[in-house]
Structures are given as structure tokens and as C-alpha cells.
Protein backbone atom coordinates (compact mmCIF):
# COMPACT_ATOMS: atom_id res chain seq x y z
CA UNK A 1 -7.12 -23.86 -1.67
CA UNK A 2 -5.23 -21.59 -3.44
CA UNK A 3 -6.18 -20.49 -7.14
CA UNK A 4 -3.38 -20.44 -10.12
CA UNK A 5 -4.23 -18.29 -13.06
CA UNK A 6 -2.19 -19.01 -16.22
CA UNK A 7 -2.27 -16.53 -19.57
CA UNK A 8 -2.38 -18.52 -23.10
CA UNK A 9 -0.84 -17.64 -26.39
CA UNK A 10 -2.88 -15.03 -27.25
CA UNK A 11 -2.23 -14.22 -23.10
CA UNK A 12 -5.87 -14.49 -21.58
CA UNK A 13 -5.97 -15.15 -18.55
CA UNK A 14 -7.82 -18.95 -17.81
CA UNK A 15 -7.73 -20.73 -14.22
CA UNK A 16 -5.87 -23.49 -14.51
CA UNK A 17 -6.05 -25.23 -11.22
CA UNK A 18 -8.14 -24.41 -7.87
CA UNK A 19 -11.78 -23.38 -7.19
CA UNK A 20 -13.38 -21.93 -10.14
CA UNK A 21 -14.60 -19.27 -7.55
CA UNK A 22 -12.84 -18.40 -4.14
CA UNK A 23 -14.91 -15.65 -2.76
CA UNK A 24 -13.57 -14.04 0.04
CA UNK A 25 -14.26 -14.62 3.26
CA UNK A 26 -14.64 -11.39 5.70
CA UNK A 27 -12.32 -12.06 8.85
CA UNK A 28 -14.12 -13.18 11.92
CA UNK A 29 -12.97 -12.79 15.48
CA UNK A 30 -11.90 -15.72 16.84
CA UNK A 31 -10.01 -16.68 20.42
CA UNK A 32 -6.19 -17.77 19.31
CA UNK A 33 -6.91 -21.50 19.79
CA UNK A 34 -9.15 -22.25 16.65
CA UNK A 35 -6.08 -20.62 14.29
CA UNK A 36 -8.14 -17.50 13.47
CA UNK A 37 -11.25 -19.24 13.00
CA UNK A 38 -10.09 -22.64 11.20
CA UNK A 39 -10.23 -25.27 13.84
CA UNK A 40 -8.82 -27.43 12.20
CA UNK A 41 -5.50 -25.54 11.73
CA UNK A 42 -2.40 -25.86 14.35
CA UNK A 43 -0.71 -23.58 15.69
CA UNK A 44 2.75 -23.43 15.67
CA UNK A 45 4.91 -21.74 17.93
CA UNK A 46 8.40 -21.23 16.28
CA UNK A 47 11.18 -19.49 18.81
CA UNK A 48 13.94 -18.12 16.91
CA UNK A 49 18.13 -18.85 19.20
CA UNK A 50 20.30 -15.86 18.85
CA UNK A 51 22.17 -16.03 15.31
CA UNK A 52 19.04 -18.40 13.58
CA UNK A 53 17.59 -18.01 10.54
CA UNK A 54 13.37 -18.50 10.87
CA UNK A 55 13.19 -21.51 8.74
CA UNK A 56 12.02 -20.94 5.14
CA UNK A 57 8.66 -22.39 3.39
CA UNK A 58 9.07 -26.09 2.35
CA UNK A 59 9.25 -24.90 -1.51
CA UNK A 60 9.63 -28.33 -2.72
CA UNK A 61 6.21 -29.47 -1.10
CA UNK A 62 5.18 -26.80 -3.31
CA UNK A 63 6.95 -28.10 -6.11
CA UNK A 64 9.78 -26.40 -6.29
CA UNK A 65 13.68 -25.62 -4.97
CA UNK A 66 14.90 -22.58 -3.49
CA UNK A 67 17.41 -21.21 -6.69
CA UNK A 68 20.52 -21.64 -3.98
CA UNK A 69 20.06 -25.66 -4.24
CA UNK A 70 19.14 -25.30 -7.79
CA UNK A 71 22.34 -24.09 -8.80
CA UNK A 72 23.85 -26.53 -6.38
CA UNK A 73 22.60 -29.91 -8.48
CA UNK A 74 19.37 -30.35 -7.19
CA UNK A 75 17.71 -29.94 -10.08
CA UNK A 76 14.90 -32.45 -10.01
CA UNK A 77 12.33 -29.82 -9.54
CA UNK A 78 12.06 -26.22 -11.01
CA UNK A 79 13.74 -23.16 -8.98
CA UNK A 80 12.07 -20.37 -6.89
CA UNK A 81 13.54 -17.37 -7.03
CA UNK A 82 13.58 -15.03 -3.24
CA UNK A 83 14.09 -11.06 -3.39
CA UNK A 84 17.98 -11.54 -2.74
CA UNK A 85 18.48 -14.36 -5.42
CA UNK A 86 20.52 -13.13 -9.29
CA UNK A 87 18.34 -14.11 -11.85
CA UNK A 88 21.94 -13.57 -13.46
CA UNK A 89 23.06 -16.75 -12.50
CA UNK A 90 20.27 -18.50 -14.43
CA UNK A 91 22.60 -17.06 -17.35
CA UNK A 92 23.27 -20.38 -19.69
CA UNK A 93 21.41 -22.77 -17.80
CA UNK A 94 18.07 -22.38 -18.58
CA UNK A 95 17.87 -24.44 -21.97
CA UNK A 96 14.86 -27.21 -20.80
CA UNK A 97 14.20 -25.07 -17.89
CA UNK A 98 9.85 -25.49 -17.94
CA UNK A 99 9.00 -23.56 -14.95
CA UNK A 100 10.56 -20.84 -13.16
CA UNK A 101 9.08 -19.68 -9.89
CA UNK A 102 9.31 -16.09 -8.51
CA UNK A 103 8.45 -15.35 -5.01
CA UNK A 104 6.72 -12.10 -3.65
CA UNK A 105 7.23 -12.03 0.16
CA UNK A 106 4.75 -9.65 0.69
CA UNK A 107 2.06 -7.23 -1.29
CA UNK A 108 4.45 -4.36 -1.12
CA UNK A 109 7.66 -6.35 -2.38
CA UNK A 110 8.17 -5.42 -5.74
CA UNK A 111 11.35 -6.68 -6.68
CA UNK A 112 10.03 -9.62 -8.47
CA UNK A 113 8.93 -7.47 -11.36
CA UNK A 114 12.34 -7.17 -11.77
CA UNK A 115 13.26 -10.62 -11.87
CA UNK A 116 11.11 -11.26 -13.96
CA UNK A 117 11.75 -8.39 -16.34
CA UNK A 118 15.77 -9.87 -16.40
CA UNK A 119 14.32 -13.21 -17.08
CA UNK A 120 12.49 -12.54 -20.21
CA UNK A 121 14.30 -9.61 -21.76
CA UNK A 122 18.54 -9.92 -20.44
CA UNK A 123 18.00 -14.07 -20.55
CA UNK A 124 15.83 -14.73 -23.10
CA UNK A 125 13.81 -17.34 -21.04
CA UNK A 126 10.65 -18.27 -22.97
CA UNK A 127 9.01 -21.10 -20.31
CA UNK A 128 6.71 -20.34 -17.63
CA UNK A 129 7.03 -18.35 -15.23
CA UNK A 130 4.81 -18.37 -12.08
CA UNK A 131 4.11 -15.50 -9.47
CA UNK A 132 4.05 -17.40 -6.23
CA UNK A 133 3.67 -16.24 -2.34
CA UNK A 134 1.64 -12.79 -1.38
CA UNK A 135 0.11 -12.61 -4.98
CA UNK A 136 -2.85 -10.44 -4.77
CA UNK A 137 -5.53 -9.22 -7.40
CA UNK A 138 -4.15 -5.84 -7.62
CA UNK A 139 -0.52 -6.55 -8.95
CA UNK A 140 -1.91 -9.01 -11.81
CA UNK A 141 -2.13 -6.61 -14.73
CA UNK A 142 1.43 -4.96 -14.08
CA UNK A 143 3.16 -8.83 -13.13
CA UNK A 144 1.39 -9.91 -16.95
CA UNK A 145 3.04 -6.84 -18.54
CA UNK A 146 6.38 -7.44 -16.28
CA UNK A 147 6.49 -11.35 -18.60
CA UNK A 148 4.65 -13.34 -15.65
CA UNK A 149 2.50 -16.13 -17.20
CA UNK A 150 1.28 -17.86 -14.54
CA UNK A 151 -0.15 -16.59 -11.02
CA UNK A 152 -0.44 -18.66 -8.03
CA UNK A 153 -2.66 -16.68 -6.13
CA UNK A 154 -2.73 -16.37 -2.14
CA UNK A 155 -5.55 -17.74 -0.26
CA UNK A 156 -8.92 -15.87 -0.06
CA UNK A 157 -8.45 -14.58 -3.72
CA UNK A 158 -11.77 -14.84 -5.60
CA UNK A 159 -10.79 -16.20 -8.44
CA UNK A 160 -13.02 -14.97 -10.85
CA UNK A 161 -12.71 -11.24 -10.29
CA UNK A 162 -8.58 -11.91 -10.47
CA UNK A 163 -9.66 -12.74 -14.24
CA UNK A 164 -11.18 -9.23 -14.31
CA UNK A 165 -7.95 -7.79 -13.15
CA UNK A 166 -5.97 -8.31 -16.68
CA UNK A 167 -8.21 -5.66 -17.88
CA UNK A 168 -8.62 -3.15 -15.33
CA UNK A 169 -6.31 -0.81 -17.61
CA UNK A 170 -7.04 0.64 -21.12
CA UNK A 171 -3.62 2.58 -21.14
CA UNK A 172 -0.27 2.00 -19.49
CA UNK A 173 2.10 4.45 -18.58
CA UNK A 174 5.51 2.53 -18.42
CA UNK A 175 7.14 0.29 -19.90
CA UNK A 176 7.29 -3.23 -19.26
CA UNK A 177 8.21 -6.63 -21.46
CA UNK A 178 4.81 -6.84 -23.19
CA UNK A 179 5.63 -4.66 -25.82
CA UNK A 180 2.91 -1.86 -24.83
CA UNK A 181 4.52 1.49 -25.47
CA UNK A 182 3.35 4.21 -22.59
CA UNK A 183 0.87 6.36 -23.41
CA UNK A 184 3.40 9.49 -23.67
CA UNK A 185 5.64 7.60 -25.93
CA UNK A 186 2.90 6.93 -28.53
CA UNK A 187 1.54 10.76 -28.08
CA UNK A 188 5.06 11.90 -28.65
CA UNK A 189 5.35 9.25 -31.62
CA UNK A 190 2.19 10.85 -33.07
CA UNK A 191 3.52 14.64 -32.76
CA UNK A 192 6.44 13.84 -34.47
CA UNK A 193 4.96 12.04 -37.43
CA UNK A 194 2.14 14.74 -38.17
CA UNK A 195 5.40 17.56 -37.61
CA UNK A 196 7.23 15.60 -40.13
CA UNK A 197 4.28 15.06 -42.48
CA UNK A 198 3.46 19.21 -42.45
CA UNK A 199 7.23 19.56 -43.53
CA UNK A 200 6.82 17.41 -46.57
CA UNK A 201 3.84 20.41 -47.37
């Protein structure tokens, strides 16, 4: 079961839903028909015609849409947004809009910081919104600071040391939606105030 970590008002991180601690499990070994080591898993063999798409996750077993159906009228579930997908075209219809969903492919996919950046600053969107696919310990802090609330963390996580992860960092050196200002900013900030102050001598 996979963990979700939400951030309240004052944006500390709680677990909201899943095990209260996932420890990971070292990877075993295992001959391909117990699904690498979970015998009760099946396997499934997908072979992809010339000109097919590999089909996408079932999102709305997950709880929500893919943003492409979203925007088409199926709105009877909150949108996930993929890599490819405008955040843009969330532009005036996000009014009642609870949850927003933004998915992260893999580890080393970082456009979703982006998205989620848009989201909060260019759109103004105030409701959740949830980190959802390859979500890993080490990209909590910077999603938090990018205006992610929520984090629906891939399996294995322990959940307990992802709590740990919103404070790994005492300083930050970019900026981000959380208001932070980069270390060099506020060092520059600080120059410039004690130049001005020796001119008033």
C-alpha cells in the first residue's frame, strides 16, 4: 500500500492515509513467475501493434481523470496532469476545483515542478494539489517548496523517514513558490542594507 503525505496550514508534513510505517523491503531474487517475489501478483504480458499507444494507468481507479477528458466534460472526478498536458488550459476553470493531480513518470522527470509552479503562482489555484506516480523521498522538500501539498508516495517508501525529508535542508538556493528567498539573495539583501546604512554615517 502506498503512503500519501499531506502538509497542513502551518505546512507540516502528517500521513494522511497508508501504513504509518512502510519500511523498505531489500529486493530479493526471484524466478519471473512469482512477479518479483509477490506470488500473488500477475503478470501481464502487454504486446504493443505498429502505430499503438501502450495503454495508460486506469487514473480514475485512482481517483482521478487524465486532464484531456477533464477538459472534455468529464468532470466527475479531479484531473491528473501528464508531462505533455498545459496547466494553461486550467486557466478559468478551476473555481471549485478540490484536487488537482500531477503525475511524475519517473524519478528523473522533473517537469511537474513546473506544473505545479504555473498552478499556484500564473493560476492562482489555492486547492490541493497531489504529487502522484514515481514520487520518491528525495524530491519531497523541493515538490513542498515547488506549491505541492499532498504526496502520494510510490510503493516501498517508508513512510516515516519521508516525514524527515521536509527538513533535510536549512537553506535553499532557488527560488520556488514558498516564499523562501535563496540564500544569495538574502546575503546580497544584507550587503546592500549595511552599504546603505554606512552612507547615512
Amino acid at each position: 500500500m502506498s503512503v500519501l503525505i499531506k502538509l497542513d496550514a502551518q505546512r507540516r508534513p502528517f500521513i494522511a492515509a497508508g501504513e504509518a510505517s512502510a519500511p523498505v523491503v531489500a529486493a530479493t531474487k526471484a524466478p519471473a513467475s512469482t512477479a518479483h517475489g509477490r506470488g500473488d501478483a500477475r503478470i501481464a504480458t502487454y504486446v504493443k501493434k505498429p502505430g499503438e499507444q501502450k495503454p495508460e494507468k486506469d487514473w480514475r481507479a485512482e481517483g482521478f481523470v487524465p486532464l484531456a477528458d477533464w477538459l472534455g466534460g468529464e468532470r466527475n472526478q479531479p484531473p491528473v496532469l501528464f508531462p505533455t498536458d498545459d496547466p494553461l488550459s486550467l486557466d478559468g476553470l478551476l473555481a471549485g476545483v478540490a484536487v488537482i493531480a500531477v503525475d511524475f513518470p519517473k524519478f528523473s522527470d522533473g517537469r511537474g515542478l513546473s506544473t505545479a509552479a504555473l498552478l499556484r503562482r500564473r493560476l492562482g489555484y489555492a486547492g490541493e494539489l497531489r504529487a502522484v506516480g514515481d514520487v520518491a523521498r528525495d524530491q519531497l522538500f523541493q515538490m513542498a517548496r515547488c506549491g505541492f501539498d499532498a504526496f502520494q508516495l510510490r510503493a516501498g517508501q517508508d513512510a516515516e523517514d519521508a516525514l524527515r525529508a521536509f527538513t533535510d535542508f536549512g537553506e535553499v538556493y532557488q527560488s520556488a513558490t514558498d516564499g523562501h528567498a535563496p540564500i544569495f539573495r538574502r546575503r546580497a539583501e544584507a550587503v546592500a542594507a549595511a552599504e546603505r546604512k554606512a552612507k547615512k554615517q
